[in-house]
N, C-alpha and C. Protein backbone atom coordinates (compact mmCIF):
# COMPACT_ATOMS: atom_id res chain seq x y z
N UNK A 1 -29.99 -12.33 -4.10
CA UNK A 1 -29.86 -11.10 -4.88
C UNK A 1 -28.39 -10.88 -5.23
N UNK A 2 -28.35 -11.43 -6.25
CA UNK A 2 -26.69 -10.90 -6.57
C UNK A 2 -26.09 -10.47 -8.12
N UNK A 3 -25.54 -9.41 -8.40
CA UNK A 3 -25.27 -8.88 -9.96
C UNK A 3 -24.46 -9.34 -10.26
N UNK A 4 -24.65 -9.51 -12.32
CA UNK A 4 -23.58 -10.84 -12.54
C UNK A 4 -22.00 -9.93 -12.50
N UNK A 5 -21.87 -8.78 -12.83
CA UNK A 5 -20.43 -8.01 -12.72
C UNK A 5 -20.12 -7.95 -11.87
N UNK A 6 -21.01 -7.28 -10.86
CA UNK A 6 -21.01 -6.14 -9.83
C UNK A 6 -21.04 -6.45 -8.22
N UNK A 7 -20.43 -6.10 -7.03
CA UNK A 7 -20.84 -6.03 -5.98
C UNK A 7 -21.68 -5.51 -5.70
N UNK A 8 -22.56 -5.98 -4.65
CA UNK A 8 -23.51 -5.25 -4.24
C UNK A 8 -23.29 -4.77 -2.66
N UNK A 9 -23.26 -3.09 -2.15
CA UNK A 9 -22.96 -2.88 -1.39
C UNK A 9 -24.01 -2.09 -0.54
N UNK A 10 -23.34 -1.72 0.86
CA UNK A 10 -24.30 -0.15 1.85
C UNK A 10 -22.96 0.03 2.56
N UNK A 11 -23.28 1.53 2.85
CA UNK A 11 -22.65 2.08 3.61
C UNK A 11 -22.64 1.63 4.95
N UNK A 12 -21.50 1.78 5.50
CA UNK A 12 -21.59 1.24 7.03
C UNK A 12 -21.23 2.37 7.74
N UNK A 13 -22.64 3.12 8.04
CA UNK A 13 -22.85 4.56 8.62
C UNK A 13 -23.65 5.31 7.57
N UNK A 14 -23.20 6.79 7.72
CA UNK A 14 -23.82 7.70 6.98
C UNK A 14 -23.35 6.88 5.17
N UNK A 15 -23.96 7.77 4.65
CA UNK A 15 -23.40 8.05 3.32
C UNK A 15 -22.20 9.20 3.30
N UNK A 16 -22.21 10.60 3.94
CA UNK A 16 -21.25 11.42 4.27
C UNK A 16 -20.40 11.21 5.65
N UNK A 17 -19.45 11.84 6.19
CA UNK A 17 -19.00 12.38 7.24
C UNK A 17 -18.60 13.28 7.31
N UNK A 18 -19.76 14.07 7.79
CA UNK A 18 -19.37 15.38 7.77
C UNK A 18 -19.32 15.76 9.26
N UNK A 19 -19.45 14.83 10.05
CA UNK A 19 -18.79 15.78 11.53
C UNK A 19 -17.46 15.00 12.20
N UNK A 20 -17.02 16.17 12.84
CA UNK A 20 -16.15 15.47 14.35
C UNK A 20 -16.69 15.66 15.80
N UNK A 21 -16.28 14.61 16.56
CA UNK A 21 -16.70 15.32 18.15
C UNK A 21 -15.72 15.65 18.45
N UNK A 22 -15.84 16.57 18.76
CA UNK A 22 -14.38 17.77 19.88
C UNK A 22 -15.25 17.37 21.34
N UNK A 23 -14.45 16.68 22.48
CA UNK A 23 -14.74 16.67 23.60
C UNK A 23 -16.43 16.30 23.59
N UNK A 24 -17.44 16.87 24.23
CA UNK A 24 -18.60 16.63 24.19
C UNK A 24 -19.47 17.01 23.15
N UNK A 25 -19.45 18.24 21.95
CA UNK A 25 -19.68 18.64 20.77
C UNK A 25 -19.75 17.58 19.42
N UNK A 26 -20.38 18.13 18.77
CA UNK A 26 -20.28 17.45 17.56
C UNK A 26 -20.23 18.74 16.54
N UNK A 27 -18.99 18.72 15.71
CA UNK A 27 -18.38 19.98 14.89
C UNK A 27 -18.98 19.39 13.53
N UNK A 28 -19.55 20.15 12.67
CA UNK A 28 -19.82 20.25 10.98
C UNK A 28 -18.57 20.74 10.58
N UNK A 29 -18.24 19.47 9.58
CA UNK A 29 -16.98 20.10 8.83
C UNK A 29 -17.27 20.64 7.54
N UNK A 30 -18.50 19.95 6.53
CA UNK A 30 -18.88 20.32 5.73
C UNK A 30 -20.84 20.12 5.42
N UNK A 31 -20.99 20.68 4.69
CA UNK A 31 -22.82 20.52 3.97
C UNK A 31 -22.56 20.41 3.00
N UNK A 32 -21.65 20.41 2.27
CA UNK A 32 -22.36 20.75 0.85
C UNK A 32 -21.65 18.78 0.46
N UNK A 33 -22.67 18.61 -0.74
CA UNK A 33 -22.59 17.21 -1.61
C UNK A 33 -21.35 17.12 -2.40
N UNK A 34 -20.29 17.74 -2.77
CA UNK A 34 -19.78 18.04 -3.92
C UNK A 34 -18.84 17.55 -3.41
N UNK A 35 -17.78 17.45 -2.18
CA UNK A 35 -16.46 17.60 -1.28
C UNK A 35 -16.63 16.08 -1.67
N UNK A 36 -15.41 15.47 -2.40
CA UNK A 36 -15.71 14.00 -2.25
C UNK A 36 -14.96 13.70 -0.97
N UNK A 37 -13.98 14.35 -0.53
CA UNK A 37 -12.98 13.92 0.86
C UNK A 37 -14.21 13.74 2.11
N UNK A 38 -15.43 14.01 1.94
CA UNK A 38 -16.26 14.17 3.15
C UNK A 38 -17.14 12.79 2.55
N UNK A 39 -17.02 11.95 1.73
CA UNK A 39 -17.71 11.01 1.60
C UNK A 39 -17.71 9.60 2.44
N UNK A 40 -18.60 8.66 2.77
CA UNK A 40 -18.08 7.71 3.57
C UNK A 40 -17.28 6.71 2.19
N UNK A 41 -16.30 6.14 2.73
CA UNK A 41 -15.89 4.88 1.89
C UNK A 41 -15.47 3.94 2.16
N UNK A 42 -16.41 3.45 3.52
CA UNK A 42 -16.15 2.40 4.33
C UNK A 42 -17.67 1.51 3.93
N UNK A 43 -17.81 0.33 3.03
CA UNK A 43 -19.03 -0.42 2.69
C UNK A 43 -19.12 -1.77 3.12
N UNK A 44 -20.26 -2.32 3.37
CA UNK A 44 -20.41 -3.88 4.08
C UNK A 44 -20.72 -4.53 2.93
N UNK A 45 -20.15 -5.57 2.12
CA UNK A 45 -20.76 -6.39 1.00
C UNK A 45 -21.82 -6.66 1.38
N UNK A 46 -23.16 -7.09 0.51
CA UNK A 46 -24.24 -7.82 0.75
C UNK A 46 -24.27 -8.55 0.11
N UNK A 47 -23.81 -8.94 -1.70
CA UNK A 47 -23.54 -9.80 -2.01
C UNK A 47 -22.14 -9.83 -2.99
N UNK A 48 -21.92 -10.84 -3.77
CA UNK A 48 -20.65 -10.97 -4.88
C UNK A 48 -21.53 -11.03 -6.04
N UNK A 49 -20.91 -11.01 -7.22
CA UNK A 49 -20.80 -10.94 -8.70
C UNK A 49 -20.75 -12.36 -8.54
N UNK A 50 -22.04 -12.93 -9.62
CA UNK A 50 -22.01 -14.21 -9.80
C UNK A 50 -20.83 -14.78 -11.09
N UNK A 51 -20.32 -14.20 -12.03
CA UNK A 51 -19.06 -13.94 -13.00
C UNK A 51 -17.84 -14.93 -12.55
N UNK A 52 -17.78 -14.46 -11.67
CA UNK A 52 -16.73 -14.80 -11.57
C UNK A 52 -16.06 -14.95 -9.55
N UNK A 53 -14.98 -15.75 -9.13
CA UNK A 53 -14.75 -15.87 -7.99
C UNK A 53 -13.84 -15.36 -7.71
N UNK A 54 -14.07 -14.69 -6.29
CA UNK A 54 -13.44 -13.34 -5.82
C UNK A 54 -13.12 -14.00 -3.98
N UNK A 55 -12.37 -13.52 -3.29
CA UNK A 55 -12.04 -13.40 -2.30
C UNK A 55 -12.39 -13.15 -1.48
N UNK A 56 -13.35 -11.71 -1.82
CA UNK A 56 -14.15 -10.82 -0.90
C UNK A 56 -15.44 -11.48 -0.89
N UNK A 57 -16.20 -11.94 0.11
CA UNK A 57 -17.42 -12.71 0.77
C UNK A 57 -18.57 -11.93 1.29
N UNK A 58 -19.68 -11.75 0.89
CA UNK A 58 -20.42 -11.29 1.65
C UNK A 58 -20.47 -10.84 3.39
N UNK A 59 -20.77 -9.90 3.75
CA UNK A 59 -20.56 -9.42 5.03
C UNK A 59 -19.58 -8.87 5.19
N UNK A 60 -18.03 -8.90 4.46
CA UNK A 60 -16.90 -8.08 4.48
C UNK A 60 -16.71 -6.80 4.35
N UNK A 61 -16.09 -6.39 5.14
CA UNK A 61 -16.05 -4.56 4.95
C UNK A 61 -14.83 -4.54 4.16
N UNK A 62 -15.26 -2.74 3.11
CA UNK A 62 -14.34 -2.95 2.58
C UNK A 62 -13.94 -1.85 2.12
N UNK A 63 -13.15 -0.57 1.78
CA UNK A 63 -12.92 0.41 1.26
C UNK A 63 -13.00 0.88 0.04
N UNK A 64 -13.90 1.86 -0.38
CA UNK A 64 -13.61 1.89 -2.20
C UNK A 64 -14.12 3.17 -2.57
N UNK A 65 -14.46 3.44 -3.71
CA UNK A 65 -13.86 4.70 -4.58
C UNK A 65 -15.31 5.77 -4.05
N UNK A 66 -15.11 6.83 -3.85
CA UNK A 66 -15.93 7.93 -3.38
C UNK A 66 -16.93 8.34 -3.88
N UNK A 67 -16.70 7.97 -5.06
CA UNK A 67 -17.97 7.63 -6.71
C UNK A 67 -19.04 7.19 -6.21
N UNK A 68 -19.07 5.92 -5.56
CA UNK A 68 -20.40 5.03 -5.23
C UNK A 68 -21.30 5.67 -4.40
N UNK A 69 -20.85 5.98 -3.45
CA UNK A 69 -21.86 6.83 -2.90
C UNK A 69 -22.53 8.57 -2.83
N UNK A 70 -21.52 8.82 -3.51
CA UNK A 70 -21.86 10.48 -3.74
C UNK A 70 -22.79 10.58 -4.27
N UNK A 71 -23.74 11.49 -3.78
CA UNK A 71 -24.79 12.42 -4.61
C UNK A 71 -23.95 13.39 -5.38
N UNK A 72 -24.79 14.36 -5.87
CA UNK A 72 -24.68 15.68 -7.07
C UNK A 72 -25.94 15.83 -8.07
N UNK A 73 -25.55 17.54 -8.10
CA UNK A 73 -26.89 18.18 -8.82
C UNK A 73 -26.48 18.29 -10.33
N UNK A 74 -27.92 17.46 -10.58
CA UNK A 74 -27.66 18.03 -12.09
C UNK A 74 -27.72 19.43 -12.79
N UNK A 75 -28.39 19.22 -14.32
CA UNK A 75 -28.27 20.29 -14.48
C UNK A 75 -29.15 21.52 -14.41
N UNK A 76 -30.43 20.77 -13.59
CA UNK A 76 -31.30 21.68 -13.32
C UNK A 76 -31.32 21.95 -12.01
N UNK A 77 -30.45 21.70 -11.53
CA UNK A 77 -29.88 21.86 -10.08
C UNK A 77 -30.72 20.80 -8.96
N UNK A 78 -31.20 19.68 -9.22
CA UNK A 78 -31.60 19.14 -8.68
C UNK A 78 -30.78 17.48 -7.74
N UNK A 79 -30.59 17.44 -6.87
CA UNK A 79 -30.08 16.48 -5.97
C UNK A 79 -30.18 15.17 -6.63
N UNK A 80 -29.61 14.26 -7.21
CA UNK A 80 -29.56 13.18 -6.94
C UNK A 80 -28.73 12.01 -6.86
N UNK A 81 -28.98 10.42 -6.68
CA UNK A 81 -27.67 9.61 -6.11
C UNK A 81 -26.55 9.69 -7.69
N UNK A 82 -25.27 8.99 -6.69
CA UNK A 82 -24.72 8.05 -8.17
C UNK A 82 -25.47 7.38 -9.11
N UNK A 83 -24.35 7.33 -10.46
CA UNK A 83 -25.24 6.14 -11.28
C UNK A 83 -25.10 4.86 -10.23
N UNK A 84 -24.63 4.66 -9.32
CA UNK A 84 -24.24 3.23 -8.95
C UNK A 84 -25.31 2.32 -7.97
N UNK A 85 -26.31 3.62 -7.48
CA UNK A 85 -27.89 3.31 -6.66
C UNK A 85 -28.12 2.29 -7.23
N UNK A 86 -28.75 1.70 -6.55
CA UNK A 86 -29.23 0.31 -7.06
C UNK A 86 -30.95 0.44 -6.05
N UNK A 87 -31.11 0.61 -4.71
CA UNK A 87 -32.31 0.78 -4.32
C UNK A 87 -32.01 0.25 -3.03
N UNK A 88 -32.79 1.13 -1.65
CA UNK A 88 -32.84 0.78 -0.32
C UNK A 88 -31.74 0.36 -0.21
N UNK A 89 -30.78 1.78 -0.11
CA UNK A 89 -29.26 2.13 0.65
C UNK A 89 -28.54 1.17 0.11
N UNK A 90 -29.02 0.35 -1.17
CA UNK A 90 -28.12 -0.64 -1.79
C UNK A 90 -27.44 0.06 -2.83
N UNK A 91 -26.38 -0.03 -3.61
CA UNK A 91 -25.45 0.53 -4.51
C UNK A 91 -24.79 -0.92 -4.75
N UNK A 92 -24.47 -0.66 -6.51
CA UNK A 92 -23.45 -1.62 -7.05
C UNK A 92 -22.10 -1.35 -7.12
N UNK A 93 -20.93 -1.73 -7.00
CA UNK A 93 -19.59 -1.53 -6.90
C UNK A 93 -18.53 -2.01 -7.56
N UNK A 94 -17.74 -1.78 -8.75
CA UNK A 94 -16.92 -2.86 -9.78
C UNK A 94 -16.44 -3.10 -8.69
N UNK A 95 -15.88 -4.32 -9.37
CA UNK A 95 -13.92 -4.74 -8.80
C UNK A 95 -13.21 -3.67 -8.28
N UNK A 96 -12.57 -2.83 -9.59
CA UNK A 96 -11.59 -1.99 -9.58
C UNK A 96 -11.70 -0.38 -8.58
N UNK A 97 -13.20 -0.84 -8.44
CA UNK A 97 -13.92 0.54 -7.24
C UNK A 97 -13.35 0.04 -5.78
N UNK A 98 -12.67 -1.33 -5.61
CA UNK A 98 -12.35 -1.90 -4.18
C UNK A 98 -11.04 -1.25 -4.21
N UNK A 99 -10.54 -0.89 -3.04
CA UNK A 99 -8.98 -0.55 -2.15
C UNK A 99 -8.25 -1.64 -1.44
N UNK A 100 -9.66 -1.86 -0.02
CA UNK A 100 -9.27 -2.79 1.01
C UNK A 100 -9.92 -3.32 1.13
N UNK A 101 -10.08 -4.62 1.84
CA UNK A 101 -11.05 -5.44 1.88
C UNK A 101 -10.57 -6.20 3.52
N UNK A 102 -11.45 -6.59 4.33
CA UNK A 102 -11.02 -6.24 6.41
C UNK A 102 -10.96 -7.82 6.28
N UNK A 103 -10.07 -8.47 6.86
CA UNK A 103 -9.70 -9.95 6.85
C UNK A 103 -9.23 -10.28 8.36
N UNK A 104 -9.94 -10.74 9.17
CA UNK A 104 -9.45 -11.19 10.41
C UNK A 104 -9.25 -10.34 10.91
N UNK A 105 -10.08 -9.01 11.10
CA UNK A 105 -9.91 -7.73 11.60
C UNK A 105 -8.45 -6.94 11.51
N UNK A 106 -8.41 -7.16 9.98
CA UNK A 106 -7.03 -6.83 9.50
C UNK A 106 -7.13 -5.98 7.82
N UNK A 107 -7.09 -4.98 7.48
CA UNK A 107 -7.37 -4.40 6.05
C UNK A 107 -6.30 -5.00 5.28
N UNK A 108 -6.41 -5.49 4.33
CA UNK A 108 -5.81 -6.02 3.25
C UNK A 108 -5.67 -5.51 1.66
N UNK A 109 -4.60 -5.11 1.10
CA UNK A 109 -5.18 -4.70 -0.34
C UNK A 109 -5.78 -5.43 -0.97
N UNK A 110 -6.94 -4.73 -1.70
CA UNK A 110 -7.62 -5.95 -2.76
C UNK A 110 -6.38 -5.67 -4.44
N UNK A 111 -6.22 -6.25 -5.38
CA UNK A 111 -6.20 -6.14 -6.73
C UNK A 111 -4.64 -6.12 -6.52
N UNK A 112 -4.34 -4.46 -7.52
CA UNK A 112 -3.38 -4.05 -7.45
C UNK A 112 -3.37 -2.93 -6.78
N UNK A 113 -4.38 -2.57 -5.87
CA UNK A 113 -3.78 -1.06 -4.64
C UNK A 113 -2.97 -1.05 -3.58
N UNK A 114 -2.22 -0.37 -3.48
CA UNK A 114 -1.33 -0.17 -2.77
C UNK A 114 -1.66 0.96 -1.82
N UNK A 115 -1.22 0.97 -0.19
CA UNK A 115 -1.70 1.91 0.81
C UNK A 115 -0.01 2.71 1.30
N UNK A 116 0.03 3.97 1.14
CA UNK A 116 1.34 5.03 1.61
C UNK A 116 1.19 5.58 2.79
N UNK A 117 1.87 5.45 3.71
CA UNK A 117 1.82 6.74 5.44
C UNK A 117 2.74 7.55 4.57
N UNK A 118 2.28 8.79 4.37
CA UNK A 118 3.47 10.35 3.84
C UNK A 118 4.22 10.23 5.57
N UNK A 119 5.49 10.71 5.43
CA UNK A 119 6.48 11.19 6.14
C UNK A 119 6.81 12.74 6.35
N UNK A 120 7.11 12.76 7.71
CA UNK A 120 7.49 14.46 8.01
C UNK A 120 8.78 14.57 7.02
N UNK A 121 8.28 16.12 6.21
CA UNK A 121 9.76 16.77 5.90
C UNK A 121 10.63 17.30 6.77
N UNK A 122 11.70 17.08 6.55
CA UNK A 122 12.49 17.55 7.33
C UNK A 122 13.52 18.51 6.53
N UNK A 123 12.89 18.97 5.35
CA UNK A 123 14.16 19.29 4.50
C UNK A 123 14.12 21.14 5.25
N UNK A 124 14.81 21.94 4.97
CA UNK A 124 14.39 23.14 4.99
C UNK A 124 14.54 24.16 4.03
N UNK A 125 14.70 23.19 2.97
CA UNK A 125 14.65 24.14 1.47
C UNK A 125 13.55 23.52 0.26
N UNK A 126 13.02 22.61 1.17
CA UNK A 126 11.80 21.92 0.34
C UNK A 126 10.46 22.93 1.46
N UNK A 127 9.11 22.98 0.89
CA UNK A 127 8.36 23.61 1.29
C UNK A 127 6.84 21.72 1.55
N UNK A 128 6.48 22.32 2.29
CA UNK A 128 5.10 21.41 2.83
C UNK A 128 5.44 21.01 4.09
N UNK A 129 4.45 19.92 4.59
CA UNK A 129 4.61 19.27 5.65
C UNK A 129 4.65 17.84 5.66
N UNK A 130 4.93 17.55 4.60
CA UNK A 130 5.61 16.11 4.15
C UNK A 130 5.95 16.25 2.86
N UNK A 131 7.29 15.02 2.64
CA UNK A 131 8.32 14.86 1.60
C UNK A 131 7.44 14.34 0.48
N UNK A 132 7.67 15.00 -0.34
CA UNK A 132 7.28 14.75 -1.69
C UNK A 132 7.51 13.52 -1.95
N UNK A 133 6.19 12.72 -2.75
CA UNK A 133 7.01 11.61 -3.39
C UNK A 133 7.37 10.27 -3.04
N UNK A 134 7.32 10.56 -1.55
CA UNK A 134 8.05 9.30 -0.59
C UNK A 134 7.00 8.82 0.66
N UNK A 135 7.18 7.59 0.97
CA UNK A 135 6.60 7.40 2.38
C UNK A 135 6.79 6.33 2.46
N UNK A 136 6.42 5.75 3.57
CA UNK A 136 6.30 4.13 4.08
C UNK A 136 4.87 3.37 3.55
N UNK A 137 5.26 2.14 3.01
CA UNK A 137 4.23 1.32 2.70
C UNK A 137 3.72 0.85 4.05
N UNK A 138 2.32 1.07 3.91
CA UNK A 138 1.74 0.16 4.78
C UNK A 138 0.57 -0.72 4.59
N UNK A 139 0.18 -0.89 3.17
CA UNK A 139 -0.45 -2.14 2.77
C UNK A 139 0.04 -2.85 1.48
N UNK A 140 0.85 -3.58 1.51
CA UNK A 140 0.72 -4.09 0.10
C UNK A 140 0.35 -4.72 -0.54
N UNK A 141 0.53 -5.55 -1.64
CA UNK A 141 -0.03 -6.70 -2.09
C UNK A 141 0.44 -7.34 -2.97
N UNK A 142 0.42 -8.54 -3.38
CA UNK A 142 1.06 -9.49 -4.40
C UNK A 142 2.18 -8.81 -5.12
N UNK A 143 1.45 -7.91 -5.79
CA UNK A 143 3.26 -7.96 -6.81
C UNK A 143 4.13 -7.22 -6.51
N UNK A 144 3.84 -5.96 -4.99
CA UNK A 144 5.50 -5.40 -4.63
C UNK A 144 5.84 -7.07 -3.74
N UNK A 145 4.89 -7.75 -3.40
CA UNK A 145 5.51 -8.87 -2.45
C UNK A 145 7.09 -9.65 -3.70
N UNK A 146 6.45 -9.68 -4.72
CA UNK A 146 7.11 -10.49 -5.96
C UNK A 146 8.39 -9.51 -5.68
N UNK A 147 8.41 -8.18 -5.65
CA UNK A 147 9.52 -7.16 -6.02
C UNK A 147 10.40 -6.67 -4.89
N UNK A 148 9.83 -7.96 -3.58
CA UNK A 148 10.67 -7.56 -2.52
C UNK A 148 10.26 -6.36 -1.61
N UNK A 149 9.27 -5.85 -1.48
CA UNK A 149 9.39 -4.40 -1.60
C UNK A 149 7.80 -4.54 -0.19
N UNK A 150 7.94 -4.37 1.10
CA UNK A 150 6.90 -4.88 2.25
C UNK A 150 6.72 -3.58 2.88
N UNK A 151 5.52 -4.04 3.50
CA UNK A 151 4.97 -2.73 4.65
C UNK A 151 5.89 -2.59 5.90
N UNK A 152 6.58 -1.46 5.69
CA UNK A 152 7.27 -0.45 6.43
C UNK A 152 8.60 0.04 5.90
N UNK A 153 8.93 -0.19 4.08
CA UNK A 153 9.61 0.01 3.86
C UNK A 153 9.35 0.74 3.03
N UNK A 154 10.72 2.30 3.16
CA UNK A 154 10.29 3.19 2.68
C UNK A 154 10.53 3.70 0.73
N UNK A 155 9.49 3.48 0.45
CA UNK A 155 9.14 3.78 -1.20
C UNK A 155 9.05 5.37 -1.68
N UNK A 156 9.06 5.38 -3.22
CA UNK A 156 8.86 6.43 -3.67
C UNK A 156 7.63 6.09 -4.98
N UNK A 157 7.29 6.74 -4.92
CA UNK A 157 5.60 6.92 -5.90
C UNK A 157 6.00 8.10 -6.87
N UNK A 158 5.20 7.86 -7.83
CA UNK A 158 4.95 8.74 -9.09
C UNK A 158 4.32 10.00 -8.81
N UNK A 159 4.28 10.99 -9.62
CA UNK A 159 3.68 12.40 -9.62
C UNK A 159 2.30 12.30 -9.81
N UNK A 160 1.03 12.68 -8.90
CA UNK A 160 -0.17 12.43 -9.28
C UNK A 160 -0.74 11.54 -9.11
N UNK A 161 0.08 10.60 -8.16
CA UNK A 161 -0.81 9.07 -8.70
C UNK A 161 -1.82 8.96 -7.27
N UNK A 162 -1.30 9.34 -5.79
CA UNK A 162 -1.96 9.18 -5.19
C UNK A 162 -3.12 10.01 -4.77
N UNK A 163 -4.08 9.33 -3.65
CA UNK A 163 -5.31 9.80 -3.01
C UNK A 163 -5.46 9.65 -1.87
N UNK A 164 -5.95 10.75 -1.49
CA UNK A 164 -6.10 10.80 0.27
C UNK A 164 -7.30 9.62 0.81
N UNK A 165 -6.59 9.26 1.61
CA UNK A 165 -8.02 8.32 2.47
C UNK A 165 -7.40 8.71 4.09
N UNK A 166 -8.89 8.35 4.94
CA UNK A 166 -8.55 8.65 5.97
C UNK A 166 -8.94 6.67 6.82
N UNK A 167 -8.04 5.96 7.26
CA UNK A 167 -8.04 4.35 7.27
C UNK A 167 -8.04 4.30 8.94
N UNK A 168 -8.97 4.11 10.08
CA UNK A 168 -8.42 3.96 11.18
C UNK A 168 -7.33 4.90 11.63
N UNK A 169 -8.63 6.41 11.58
CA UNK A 169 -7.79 7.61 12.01
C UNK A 169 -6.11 7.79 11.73
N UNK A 170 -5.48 7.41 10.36
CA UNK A 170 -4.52 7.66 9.69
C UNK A 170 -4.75 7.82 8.49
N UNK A 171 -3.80 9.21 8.01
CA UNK A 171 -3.63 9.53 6.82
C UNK A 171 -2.69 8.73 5.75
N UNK A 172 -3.37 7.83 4.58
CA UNK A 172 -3.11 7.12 3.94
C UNK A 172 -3.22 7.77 2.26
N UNK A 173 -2.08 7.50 1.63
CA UNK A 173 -2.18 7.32 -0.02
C UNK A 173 -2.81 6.36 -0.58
N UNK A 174 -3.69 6.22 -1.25
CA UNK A 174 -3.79 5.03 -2.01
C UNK A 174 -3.29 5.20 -3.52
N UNK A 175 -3.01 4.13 -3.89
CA UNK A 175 -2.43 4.00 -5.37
C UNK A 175 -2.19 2.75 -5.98
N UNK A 176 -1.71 2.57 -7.25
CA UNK A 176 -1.57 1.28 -7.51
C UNK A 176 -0.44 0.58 -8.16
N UNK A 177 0.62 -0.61 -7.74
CA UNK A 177 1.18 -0.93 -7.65
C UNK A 177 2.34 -0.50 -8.52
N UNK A 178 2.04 -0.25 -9.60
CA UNK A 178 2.99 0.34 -10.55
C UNK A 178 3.32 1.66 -10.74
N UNK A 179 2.78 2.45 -9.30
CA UNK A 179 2.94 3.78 -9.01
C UNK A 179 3.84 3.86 -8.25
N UNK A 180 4.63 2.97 -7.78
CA UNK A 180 5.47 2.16 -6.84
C UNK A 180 6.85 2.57 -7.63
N UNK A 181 8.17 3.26 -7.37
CA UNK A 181 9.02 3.08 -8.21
C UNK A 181 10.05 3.10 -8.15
N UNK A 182 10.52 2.90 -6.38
CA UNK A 182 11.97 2.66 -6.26
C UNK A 182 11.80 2.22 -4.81
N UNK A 183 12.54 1.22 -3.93
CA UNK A 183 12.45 1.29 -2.68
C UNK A 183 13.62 1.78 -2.03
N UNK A 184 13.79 2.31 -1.14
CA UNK A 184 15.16 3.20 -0.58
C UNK A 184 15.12 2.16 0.97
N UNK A 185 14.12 1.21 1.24
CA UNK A 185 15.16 0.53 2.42
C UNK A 185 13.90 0.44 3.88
N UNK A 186 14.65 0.40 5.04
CA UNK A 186 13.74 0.57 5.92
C UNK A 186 13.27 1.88 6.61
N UNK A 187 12.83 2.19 6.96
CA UNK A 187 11.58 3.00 7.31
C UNK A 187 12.78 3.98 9.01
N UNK A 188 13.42 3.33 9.24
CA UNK A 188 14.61 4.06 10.39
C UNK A 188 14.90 5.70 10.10
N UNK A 189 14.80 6.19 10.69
CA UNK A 189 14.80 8.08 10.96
C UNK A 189 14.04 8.36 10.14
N UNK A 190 12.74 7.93 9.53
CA UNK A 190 12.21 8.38 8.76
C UNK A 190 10.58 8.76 9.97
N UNK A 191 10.18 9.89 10.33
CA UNK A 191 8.94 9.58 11.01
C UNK A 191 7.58 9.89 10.56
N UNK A 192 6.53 9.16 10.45
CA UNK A 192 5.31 9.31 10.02
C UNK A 192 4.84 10.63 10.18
N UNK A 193 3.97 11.23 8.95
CA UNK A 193 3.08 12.14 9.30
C UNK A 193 1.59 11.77 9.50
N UNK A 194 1.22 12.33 10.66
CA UNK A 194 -0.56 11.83 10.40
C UNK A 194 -1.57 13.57 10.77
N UNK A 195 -1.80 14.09 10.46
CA UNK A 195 -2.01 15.44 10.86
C UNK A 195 -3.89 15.06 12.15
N UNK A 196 -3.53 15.80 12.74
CA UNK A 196 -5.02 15.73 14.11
C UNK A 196 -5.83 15.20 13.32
N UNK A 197 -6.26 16.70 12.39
CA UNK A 197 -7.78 16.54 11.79
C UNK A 197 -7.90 14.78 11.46
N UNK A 198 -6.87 14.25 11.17
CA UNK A 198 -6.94 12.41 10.37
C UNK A 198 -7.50 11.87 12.12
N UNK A 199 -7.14 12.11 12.93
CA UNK A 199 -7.39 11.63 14.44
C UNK A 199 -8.45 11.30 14.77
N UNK A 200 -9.13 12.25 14.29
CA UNK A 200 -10.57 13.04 14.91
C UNK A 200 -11.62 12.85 14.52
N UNK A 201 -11.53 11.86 12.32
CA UNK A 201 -12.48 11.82 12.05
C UNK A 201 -13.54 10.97 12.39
């Protein structure tokens, strides 16, 4: 069974995550369908795109876009999957829907995505709880490799470009390579932010 574009994927777990365990409990963070941050986007290939040859192998886990598996109501208010269902917890998945892809029990960027740890601010005339703009790479791939530019050194990114993921209980940017746009060096007095709630999920 395999689509000539498309991956063919399942969730590995729910389709959502919507709880944490606190100690012996299990906490609801959300119900409702709509929250894409509560979606799972952790998938097991089942098969490849016959098209063309790819890297990623059947059985590989792999990270990708929040799209594939979300439900939502139409317009008669009725529940149902993505266009991307395919049938029995199967869903199809482009290329460009991949992030990471798990290699020797190791996440790897697929394409051109790139993975950010945000950094504590430390400013006290800037406002948040991390520096705008900036953080440490911690996945890269082919073409910052070309530009010199490796995981743990600290970069600056474009306005808008990134997205929250939550990767092995750390808070991660994702984005893509050309969102990438200056490197300032190594990663020294600079310290990670990862906030609990990323801990816990």
């Amino acid at each position: 069974m395999n689509s000539i574009y498309d991956f063919i994927v399942e969730p590995v777990g729910e389709r959502y995550n919507n709880s944490i365990k606190v100690n012996d409990t299990n906490l609801i963070l959300n119900s409702k369908i709509e929250s894409f941050k509560f979606i799972n986007k952790i998938a097991k290939v089942i098969s490849v795109p016959l098209a063309y040859k790819t890297s990623i192998k059947a059985n590989d886990e792999i990270i990708i876009h929040h799209n594939v598996f979300r439900r939502y109501y139409d317009i008669r208010g009725k529940e149902k999957n993505s266009s991307k269902y395919f049938k029995d917890n199967l869903y199809f998945c482009q290329p460009d829907q991949i992030y990471l892809v798990k290699k020797n029990n190791k996440w790897v960027a697929f394409n051109n995505r790139c993975f950010v740890k945000p950094i504590v601010n430390k400013s006290d005339l800037k406002p948040g709880k991390t520096s705008a703009l900036i953080g440490i790479l911690k996945y890269g791939n082919d073409s910052l490799k070309a530009l010199e530019i490796s995981p743990g050194d600290v970069v600056g990114f474009t306005p808008n470009s990134e997205w929250e993921f939550i990767i092995e209980n750390e808070l991660l940017y994702c984005m893509k390579s050309n969102d990438i746009v200056i490197k300032y060096g190594s990663k020294e007095n600079k310290r990670e932010y990862n906030p609990s709630w990323a801990k816990s999920s």
